[in-house]
Protein backbone atom coordinates (compact mmCIF):
# COMPACT_ATOMS: atom_id res chain seq x y z
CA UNK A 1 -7.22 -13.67 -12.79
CA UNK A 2 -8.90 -11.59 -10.21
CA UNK A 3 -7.16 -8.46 -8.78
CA UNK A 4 -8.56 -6.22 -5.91
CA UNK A 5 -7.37 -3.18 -5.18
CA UNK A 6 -7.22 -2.50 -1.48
CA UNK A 7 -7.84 1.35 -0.87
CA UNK A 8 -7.89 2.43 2.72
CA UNK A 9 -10.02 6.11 3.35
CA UNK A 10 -10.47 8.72 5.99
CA UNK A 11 -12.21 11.86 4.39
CA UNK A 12 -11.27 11.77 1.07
CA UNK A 13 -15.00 12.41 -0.02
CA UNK A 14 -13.51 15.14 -2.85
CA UNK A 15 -11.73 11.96 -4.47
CA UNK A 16 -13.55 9.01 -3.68
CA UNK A 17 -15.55 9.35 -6.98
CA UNK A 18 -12.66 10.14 -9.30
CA UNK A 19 -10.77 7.66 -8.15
CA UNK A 20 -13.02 4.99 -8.57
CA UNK A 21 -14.36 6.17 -11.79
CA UNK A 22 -10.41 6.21 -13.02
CA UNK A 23 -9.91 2.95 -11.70
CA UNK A 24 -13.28 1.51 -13.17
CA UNK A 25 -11.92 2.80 -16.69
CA UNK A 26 -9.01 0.87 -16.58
CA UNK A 27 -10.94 -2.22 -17.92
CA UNK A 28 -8.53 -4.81 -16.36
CA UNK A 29 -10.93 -6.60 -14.43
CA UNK A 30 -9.65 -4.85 -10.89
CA UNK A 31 -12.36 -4.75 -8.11
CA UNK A 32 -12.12 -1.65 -6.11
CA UNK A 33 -12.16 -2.68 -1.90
CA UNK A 34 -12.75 0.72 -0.12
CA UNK A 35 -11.50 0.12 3.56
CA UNK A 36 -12.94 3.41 5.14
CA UNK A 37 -12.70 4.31 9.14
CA UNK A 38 -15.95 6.12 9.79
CA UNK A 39 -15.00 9.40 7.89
CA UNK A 40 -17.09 12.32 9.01
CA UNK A 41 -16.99 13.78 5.90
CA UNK A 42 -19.18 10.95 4.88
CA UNK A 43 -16.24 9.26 2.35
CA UNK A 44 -18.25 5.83 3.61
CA UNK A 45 -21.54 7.10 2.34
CA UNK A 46 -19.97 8.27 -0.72
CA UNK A 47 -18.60 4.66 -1.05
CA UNK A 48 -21.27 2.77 -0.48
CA UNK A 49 -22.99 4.99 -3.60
CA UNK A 50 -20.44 3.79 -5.99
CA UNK A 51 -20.85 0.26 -4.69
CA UNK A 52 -24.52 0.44 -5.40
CA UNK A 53 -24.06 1.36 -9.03
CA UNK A 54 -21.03 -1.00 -10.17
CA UNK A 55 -20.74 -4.45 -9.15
CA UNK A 56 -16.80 -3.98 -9.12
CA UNK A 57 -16.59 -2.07 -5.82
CA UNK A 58 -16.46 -3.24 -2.63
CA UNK A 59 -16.92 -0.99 1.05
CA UNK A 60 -15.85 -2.15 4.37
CA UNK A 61 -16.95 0.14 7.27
CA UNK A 62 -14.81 0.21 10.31
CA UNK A 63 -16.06 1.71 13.66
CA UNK A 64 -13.13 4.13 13.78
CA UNK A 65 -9.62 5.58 12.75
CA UNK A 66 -7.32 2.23 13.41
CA UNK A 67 -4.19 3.38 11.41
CA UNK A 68 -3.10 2.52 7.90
CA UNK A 69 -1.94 -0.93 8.68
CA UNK A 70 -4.49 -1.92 10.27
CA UNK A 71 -6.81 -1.43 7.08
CA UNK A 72 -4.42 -2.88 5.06
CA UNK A 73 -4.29 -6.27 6.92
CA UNK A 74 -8.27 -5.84 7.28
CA UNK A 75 -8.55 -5.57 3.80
CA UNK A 76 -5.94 -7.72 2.16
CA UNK A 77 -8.25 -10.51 4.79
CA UNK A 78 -11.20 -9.71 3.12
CA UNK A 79 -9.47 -9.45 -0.26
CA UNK A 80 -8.44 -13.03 -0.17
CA UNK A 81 -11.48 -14.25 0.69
CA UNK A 82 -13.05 -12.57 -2.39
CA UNK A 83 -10.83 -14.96 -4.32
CA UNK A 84 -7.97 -12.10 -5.35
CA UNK A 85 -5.15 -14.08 -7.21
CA UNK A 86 -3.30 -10.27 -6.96
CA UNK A 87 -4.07 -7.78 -4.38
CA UNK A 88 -2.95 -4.10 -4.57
CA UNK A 89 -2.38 -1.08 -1.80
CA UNK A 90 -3.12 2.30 -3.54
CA UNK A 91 -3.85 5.56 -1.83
CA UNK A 92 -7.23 7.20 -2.48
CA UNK A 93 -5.58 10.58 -3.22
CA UNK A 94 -3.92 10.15 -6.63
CA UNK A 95 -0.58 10.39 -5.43
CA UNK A 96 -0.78 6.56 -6.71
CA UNK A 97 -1.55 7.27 -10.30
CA UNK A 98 -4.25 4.59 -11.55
CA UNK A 99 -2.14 4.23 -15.22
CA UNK A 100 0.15 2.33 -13.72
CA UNK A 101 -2.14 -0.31 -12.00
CA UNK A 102 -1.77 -2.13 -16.00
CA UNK A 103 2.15 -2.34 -16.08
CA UNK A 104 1.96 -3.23 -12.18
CA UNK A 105 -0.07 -6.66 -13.19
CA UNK A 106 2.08 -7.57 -16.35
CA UNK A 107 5.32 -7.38 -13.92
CA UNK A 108 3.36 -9.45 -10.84
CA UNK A 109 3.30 -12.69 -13.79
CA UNK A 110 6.74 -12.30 -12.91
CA UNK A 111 7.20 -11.67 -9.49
CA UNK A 112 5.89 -11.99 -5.96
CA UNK A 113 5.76 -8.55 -5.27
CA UNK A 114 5.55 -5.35 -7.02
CA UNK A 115 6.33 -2.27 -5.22
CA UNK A 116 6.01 1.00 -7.50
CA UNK A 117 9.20 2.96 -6.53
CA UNK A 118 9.99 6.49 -6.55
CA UNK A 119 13.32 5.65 -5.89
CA UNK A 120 14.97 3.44 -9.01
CA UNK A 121 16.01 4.71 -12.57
CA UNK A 122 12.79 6.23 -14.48
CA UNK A 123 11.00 6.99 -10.76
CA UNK A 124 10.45 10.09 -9.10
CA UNK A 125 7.98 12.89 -7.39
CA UNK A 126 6.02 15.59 -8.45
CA UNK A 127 5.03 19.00 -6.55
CA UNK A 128 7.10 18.11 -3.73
CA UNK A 129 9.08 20.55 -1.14
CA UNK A 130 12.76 19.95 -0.63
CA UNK A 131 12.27 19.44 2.83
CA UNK A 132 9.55 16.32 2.01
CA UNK A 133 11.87 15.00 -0.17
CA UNK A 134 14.65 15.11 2.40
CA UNK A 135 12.33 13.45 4.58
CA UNK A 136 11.21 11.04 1.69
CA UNK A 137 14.62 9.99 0.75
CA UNK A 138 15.89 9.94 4.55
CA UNK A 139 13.49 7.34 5.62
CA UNK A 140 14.34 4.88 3.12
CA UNK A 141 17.69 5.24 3.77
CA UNK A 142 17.69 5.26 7.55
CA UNK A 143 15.64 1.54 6.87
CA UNK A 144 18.40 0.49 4.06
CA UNK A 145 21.64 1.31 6.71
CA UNK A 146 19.73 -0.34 9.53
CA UNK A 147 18.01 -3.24 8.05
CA UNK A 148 20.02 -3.76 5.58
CA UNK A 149 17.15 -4.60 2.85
CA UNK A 150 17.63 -4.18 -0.86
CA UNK A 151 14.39 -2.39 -1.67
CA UNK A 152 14.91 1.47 -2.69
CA UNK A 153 11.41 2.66 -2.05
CA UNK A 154 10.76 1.24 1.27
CA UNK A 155 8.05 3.41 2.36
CA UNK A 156 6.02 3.48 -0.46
CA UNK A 157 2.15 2.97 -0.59
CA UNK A 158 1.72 1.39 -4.02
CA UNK A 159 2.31 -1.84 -4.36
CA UNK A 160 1.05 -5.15 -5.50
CA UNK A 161 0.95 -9.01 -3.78
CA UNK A 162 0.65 -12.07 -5.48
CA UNK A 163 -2.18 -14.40 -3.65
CA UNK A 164 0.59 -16.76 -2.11
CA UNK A 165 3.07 -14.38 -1.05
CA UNK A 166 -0.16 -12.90 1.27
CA UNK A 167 -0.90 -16.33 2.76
CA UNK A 168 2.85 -17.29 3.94
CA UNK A 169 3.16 -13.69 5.89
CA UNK A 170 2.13 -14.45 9.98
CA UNK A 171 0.07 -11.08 10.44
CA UNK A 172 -0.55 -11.58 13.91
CA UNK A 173 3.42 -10.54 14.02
CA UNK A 174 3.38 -7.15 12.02
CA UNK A 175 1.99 -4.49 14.35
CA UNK A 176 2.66 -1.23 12.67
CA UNK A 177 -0.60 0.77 12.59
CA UNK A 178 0.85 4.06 10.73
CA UNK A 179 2.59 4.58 7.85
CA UNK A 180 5.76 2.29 8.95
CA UNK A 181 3.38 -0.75 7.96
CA UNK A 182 4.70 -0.17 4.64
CA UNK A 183 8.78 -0.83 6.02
CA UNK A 184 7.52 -3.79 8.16
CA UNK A 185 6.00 -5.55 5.15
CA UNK A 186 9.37 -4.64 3.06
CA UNK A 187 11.42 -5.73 6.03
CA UNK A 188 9.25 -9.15 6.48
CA UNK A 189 8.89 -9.66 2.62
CA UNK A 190 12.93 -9.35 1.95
CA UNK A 191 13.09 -11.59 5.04
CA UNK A 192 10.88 -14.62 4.08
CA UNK A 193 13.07 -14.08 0.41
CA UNK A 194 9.88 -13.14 -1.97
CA UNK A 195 10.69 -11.78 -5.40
CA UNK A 196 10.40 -8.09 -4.96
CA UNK A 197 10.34 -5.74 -8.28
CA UNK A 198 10.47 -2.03 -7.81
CA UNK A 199 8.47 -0.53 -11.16
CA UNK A 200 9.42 3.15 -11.34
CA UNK A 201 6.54 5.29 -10.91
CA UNK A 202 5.96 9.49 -10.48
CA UNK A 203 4.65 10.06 -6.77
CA UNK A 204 2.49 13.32 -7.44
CA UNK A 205 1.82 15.22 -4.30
CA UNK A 206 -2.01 14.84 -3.34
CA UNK A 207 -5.05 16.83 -5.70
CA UNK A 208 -7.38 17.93 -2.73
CA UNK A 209 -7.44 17.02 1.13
CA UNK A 210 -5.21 16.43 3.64
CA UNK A 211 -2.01 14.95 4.31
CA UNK A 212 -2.32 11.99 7.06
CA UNK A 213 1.18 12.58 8.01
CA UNK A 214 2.28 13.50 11.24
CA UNK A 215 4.92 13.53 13.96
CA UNK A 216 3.33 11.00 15.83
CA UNK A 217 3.40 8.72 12.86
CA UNK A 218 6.99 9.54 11.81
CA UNK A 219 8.21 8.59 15.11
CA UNK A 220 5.98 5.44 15.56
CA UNK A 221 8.31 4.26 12.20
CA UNK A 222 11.44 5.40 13.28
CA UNK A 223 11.62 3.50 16.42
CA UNK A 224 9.48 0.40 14.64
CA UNK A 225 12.90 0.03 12.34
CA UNK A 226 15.44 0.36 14.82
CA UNK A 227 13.73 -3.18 16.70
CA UNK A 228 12.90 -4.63 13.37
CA UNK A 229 16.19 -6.96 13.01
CA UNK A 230 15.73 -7.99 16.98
CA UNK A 231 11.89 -8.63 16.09
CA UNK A 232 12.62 -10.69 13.74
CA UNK A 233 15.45 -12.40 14.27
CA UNK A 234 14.08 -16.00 13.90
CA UNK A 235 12.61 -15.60 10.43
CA UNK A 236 13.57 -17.62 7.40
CA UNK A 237 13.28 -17.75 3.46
CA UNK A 238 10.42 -19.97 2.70
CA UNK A 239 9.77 -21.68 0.02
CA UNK A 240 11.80 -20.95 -3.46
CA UNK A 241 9.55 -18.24 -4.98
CA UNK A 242 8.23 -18.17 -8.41
């Protein structure tokens, strides 16, 4: 069992360390895969010094900022050709707390996907403003009435793949750079009729840095789920699961 934990960065320098250290404690075999976009902050430099010391982390150095989905279909490429039987998304920022990357891989012998949700019985946030969680809460929603998927949490970050469930998804057809990748792949993984657990986690607002958000990005996903049903329109269940 081999599972790599994808981890997109742009200047998170004040948590690379931590976060890999935490991660490296875990003891559950994980590889770390840092995806980072040419941080000036030098989060790539800082990456490829963990790399150097511990044969369990992986860099990838792109040229630029590309968007969030972008790294994630970069990565989960490269992840699968490292041999990943499970591959994970996790934020760099400890808003995805690392103690639940153990319960995420006993629930994936079980399912296709595991999405840790903020949104089901035992889930929930952490230093947030009433207004984020409107917005929080509002997006899934919005993607629930217009999609009509079954997933709570449908913009979360943390979340976990089995091997095949990767291979059977055409990536050449998701195009969501920002943070709606993570609605697309809910959309396209309810869609193609994977097994999809949400584990109830506590989203705690970011340590240090910088919030990625913006309206740009909020937009980009509104309008992305309002075609998403037209998009794709021709896509079947595949397969019978687990």
């Amino acid at each position: 069992m081999l599972p790599v934990i994808v981890m997109p960065t742009y200047n998170e320098i004040e948590n690379m360390e931590k976060i890999a250290r935490e991660i490296l404690a875990l003891d559950c075999g994980a590889r770390l895969l840092i995806v980072d976009d040419n941080s000036p902050d030098g989060t790539g430099e800082e990456a490829d010094r963990l790399a150097s010391e511990s044969e369990m982390v992986y860099v990838e150095h792109r040229a630029a900022k590309q968007g969030l989905g972008t790294a994630y279909k970069h990565g989960f490429q490269v992840a699968l050709g490292m041999g990943a039987d499970y591959i994970f998304e996790m934020d760099a920022d400890f808003s995805h707390d690392p103690r639940y990357v153990p319960q995420m891989l006993s629930a994936i012998e079980h399912h296709e996907i595991v999405i840790g949700s903020r949104y089901v019985a035992g889930g929930g946030t952490r230093n947030w403003s009433i207004i984020r969680k409107f917005i929080s809460r509002g997006a899934s929603a919005y993607t629930r009435l217009l999609t009509h998927v079954k997933v709570h949490d449908t913009t979360s970050g943390f979340r976990c793949y089995r091997r095949d469930a990767l291979e059977r998804i055409d990536f050449s057809r998701v195009s969501a750079s920002g943070y709606g990748f993570q609605v697309e792949m809910t959309y396209v993984c309810e869609r193609m009729g994977f097994d999809i657990f949400e584990l109830p986690i506590i989203f705690t607002d970011r340590r240090v840095g910088q919030s990625k958000m913006s309206k740009d990005i909020m937009w980009e996903a509104m309008w992305m789920v309002a075609g998403l049903k037209k998009k794709y329109g021709d896509l079947r269940p595949v397969g019978d699961g687990l």
